[in-house]
Every structure is written in C-alpha cells, then in structure tokens.
N, C-alpha and C. Protein backbone atom coordinates (compact mmCIF):
# COMPACT_ATOMS: atom_id res chain seq x y z
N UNK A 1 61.53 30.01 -4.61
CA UNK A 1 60.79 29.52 -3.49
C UNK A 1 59.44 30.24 -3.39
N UNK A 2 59.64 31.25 -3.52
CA UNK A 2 58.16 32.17 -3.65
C UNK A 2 57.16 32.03 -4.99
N UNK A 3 57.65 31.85 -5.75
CA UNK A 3 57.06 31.25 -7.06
C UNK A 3 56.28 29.78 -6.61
N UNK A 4 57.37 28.55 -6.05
CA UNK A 4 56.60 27.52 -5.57
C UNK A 4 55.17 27.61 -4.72
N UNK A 5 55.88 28.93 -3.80
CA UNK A 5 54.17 29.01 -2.82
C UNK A 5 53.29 29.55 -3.55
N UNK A 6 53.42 30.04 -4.61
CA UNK A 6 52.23 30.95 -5.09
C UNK A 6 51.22 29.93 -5.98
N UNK A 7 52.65 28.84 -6.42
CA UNK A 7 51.57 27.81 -7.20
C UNK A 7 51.01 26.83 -6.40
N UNK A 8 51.69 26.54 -5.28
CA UNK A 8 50.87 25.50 -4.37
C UNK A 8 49.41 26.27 -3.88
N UNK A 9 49.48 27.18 -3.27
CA UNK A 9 47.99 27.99 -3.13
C UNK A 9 47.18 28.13 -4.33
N UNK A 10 47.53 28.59 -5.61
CA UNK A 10 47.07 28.19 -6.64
C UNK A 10 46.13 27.37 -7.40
N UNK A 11 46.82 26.20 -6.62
CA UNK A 11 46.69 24.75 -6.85
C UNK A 11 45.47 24.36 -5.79
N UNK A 12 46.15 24.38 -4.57
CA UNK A 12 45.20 24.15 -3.44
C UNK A 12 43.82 25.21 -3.41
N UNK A 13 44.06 26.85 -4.52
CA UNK A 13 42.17 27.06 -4.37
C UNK A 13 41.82 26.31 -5.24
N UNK A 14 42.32 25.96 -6.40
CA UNK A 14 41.46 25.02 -7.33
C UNK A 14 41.03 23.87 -7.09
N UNK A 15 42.15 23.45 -6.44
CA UNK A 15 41.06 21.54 -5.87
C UNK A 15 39.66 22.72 -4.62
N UNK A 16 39.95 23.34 -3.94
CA UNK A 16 39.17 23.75 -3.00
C UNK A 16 37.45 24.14 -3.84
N UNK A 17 37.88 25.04 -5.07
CA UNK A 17 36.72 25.24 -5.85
C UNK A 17 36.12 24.24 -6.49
N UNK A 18 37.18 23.23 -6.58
CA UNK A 18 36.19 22.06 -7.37
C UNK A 18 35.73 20.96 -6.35
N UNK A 19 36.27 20.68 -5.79
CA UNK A 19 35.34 20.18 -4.75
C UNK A 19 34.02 20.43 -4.19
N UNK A 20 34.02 22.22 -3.97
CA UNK A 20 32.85 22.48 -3.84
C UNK A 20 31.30 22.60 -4.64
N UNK A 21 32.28 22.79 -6.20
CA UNK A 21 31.50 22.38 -7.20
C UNK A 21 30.96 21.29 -7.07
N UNK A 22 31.38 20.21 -6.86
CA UNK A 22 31.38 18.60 -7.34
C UNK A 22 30.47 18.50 -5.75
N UNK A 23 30.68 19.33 -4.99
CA UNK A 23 29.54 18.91 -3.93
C UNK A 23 28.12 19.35 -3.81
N UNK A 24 28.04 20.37 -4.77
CA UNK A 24 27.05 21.12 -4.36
C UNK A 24 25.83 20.06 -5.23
N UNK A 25 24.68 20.04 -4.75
CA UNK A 25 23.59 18.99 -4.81
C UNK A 25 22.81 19.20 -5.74
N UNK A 26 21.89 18.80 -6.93
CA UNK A 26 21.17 18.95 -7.60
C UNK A 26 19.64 18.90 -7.20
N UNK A 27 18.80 19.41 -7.54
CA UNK A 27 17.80 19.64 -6.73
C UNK A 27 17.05 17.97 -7.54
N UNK A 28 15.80 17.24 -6.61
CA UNK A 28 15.69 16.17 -6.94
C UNK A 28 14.60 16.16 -8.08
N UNK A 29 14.88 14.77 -9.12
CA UNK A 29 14.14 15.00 -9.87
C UNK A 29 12.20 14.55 -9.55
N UNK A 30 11.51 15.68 -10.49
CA UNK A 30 9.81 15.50 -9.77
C UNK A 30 9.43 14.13 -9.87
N UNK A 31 8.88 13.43 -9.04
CA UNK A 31 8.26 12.36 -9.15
C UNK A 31 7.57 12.15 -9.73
N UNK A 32 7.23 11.01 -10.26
CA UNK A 32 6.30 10.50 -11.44
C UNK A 32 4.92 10.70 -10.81
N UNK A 33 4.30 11.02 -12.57
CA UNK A 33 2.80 11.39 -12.20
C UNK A 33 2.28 9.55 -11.25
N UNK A 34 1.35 9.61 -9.92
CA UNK A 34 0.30 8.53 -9.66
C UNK A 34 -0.12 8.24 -10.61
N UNK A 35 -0.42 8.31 -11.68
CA UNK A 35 -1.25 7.47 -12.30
C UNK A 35 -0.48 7.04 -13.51
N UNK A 36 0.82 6.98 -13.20
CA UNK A 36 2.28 5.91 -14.46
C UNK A 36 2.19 4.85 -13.04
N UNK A 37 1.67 4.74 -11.68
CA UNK A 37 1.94 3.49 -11.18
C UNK A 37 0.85 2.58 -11.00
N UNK A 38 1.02 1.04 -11.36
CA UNK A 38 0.51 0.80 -11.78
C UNK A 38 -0.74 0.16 -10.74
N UNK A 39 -1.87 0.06 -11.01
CA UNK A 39 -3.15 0.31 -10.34
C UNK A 39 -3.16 -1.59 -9.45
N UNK A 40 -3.52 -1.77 -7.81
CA UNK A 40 -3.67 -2.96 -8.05
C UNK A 40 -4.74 -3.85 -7.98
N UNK A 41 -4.69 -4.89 -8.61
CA UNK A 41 -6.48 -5.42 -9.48
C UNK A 41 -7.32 -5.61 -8.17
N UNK A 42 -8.47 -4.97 -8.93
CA UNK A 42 -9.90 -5.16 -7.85
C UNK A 42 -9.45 -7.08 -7.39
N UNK A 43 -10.25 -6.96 -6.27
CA UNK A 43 -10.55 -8.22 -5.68
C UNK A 43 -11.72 -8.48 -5.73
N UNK A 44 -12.52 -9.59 -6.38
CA UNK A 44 -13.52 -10.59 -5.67
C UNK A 44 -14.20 -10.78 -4.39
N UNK A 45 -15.31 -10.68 -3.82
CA UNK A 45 -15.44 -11.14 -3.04
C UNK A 45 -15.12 -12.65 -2.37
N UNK A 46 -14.88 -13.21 -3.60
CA UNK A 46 -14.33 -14.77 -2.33
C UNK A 46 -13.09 -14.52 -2.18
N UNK A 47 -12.07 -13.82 -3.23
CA UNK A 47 -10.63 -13.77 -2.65
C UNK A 47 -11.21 -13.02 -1.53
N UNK A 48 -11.36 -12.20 -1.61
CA UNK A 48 -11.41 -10.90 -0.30
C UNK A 48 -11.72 -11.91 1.14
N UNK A 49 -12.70 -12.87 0.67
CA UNK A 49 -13.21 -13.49 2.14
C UNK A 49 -11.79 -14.32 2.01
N UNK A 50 -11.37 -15.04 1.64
CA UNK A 50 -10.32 -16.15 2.28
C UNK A 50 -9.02 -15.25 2.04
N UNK A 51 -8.92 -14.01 1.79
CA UNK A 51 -7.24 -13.33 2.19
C UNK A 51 -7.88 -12.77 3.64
N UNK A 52 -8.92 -12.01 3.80
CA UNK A 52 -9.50 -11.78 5.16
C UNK A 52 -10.03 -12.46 6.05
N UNK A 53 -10.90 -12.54 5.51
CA UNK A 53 -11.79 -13.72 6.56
C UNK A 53 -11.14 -14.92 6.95
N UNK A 54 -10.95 -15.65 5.51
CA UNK A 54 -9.71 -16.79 5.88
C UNK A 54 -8.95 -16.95 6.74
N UNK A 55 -8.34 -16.03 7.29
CA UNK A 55 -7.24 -15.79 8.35
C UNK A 55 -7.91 -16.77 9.86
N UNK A 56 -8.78 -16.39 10.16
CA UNK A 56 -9.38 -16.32 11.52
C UNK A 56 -9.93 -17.70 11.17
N UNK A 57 -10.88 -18.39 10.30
CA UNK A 57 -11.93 -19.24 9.78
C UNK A 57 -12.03 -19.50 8.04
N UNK A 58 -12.24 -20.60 7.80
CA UNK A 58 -12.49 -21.05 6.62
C UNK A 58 -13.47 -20.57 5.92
N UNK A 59 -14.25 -20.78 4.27
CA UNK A 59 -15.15 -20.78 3.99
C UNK A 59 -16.16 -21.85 4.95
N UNK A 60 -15.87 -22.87 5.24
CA UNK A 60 -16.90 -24.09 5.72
C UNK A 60 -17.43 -23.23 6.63
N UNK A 61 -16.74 -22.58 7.67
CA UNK A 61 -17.73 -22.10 8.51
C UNK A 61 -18.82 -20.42 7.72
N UNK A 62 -18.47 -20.19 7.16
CA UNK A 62 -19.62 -19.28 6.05
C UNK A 62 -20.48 -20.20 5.64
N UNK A 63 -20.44 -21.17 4.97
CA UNK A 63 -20.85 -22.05 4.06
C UNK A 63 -22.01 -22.78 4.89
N UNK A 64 -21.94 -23.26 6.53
CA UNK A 64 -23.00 -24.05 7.42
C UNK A 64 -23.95 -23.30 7.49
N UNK A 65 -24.24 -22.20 7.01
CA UNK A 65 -25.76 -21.53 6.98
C UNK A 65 -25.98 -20.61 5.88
N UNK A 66 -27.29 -20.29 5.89
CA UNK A 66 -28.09 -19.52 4.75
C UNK A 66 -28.33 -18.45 5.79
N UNK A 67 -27.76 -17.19 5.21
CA UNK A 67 -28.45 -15.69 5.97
C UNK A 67 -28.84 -15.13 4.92
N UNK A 68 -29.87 -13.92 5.54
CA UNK A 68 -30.46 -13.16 5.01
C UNK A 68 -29.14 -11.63 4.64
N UNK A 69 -29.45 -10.94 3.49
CA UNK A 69 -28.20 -9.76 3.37
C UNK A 69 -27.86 -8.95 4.75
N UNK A 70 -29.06 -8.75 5.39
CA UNK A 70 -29.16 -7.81 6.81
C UNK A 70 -27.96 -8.56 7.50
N UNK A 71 -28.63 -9.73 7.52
CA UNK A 71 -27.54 -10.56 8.93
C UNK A 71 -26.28 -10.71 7.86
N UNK A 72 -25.91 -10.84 6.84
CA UNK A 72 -24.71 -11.20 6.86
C UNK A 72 -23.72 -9.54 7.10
N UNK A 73 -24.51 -8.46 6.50
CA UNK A 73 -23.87 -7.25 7.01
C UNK A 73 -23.47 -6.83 8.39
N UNK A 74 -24.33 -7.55 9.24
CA UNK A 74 -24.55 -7.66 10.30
C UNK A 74 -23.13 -8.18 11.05
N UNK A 75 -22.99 -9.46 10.39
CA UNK A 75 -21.93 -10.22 10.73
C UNK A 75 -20.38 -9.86 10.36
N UNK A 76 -20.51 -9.48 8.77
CA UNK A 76 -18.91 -8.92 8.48
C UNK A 76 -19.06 -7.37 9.54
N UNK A 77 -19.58 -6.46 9.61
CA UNK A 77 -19.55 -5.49 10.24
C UNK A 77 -19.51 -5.95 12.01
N UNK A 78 -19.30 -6.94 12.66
CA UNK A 78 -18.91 -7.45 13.54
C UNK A 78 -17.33 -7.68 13.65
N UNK A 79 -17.52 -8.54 12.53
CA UNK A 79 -15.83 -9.01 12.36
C UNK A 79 -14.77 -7.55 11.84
N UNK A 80 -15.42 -7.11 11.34
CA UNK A 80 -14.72 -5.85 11.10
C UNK A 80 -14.09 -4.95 12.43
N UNK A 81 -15.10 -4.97 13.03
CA UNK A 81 -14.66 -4.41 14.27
C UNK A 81 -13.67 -4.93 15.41
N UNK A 82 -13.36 -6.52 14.97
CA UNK A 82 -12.41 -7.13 15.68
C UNK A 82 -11.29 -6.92 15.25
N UNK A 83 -10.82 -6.34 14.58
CA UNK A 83 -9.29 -5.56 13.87
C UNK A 83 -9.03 -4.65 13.03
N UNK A 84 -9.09 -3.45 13.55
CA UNK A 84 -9.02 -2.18 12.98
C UNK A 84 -8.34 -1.77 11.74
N UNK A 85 -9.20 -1.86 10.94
CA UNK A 85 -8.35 -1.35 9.62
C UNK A 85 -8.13 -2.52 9.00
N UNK A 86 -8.82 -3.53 9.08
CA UNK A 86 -8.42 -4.95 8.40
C UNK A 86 -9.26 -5.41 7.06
N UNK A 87 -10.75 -5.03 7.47
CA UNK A 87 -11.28 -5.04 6.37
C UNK A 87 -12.08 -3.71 6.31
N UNK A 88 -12.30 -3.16 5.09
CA UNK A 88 -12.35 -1.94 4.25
C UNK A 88 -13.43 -1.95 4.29
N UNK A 89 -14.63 -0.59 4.08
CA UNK A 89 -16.19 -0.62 3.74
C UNK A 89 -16.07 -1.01 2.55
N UNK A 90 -15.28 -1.07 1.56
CA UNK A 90 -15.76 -1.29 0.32
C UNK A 90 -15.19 -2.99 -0.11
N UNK A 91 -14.54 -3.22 0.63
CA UNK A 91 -13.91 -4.83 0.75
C UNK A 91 -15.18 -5.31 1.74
N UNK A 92 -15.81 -4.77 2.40
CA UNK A 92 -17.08 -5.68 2.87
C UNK A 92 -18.30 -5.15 2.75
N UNK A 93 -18.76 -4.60 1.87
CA UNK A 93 -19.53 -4.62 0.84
C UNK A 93 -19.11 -5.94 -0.23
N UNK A 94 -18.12 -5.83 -0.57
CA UNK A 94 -17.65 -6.95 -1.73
C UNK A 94 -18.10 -8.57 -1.22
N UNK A 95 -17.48 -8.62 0.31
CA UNK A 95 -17.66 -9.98 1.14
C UNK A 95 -19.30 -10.08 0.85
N UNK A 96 -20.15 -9.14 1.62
CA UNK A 96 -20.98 -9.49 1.84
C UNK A 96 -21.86 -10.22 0.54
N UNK A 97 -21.38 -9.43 -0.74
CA UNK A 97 -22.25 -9.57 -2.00
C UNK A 97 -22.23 -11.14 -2.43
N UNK A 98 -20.50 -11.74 -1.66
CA UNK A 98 -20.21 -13.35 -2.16
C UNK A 98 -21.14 -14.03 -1.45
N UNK A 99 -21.27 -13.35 0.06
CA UNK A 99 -21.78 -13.98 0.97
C UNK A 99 -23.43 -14.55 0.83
N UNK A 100 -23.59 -13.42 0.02
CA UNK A 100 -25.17 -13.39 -0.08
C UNK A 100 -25.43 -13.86 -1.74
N UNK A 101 -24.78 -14.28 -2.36
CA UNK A 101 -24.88 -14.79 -3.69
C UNK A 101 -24.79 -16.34 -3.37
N UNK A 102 -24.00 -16.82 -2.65
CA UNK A 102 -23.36 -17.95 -2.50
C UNK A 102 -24.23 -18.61 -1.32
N UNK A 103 -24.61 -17.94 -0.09
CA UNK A 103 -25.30 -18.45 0.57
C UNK A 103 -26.19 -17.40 1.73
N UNK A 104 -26.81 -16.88 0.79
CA UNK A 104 -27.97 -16.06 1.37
C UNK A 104 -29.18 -16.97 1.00
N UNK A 105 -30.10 -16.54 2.17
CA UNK A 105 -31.30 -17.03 1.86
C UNK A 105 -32.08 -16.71 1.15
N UNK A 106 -33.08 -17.50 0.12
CA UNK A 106 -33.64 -17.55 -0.44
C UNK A 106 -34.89 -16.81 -0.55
C-alpha cells in the first residue's frame, strides 16, 4: 500500500512537471521586416478625384469650368477641410495636377 502511494505521487509530479513544461510560452516570433509588405500602387489623379471627390460629386461637376491652378488649389483645399483626414496633401496635390491638366485654364 505504501509502495502504491509513492508511485501515485510519483506519477502525479510528473504529469504536474509536464504540464508546466507544455505551458510555459515561447517568446513571439520578430515580425517581418516593412519593407517584405507589399507597397500599395500610387494613385492617379483622376482615380484619386472619383475614389474622393467622387463620393460627394461627379467629374461633370469639375468638368463645367476652366480654373486657373490657384483656384483649383483653392478649391480642393476647401473640400479638404470638409472631412478630416479624407484627402491627403499629397493626394491633393495629385487632384489638383488632373484638375489643372484636364481643365485648367489656358
């Protein structure tokens, strides 16, 4: 009978040690270098105007007049300010360049 208890304790530290083995956590592996993910493609100024601009208004309404570069900076830097963080300085710079290629004045 004393023999039995000595192997049940026995028994019971070894599941106890391996368990704790089998729990203990591996530290995580380092994350991949930024620049293995993959980059996403510049935009256009006309995509840029009809994924942005689009939202609110069409090209047609860009399209009913000829501005000068001033006023059309003028204008995306308006609309910009109607939703924070919506369009980018460098996404309207891009607008403006379609804007003013496509229908700036002469």
């Amino acid at each position: 009978m004393r023999v039995r208890s000595i192997v049940l304790i026995v028994v019971s530290l070894m599941l106890l040690v391996f368990s704790i083995g089998c729990a203990k956590q591996e530290p995580p592996a380092p994350a991949a270098p930024a620049a293995a993910a993959p980059a996403a493609p510049a935009l256009d100024g006309k995509t840029l105007f009809d994924n942005k601009c689009g939202v609110c208004h069409g090209i047609d309404r860009a399209t009913i007049r000829a501005e000068t570069k001033e006023k059309w900076v003028s204008i995306v830097k308006d609309m910009q300010g109607k939703k924070a963080d919506w369009i980018s300085d460098v996404e309207a710079a891009k607008i403006v360049e379609f804007l003013v290629a496509e229908h700036g004045k002469k």
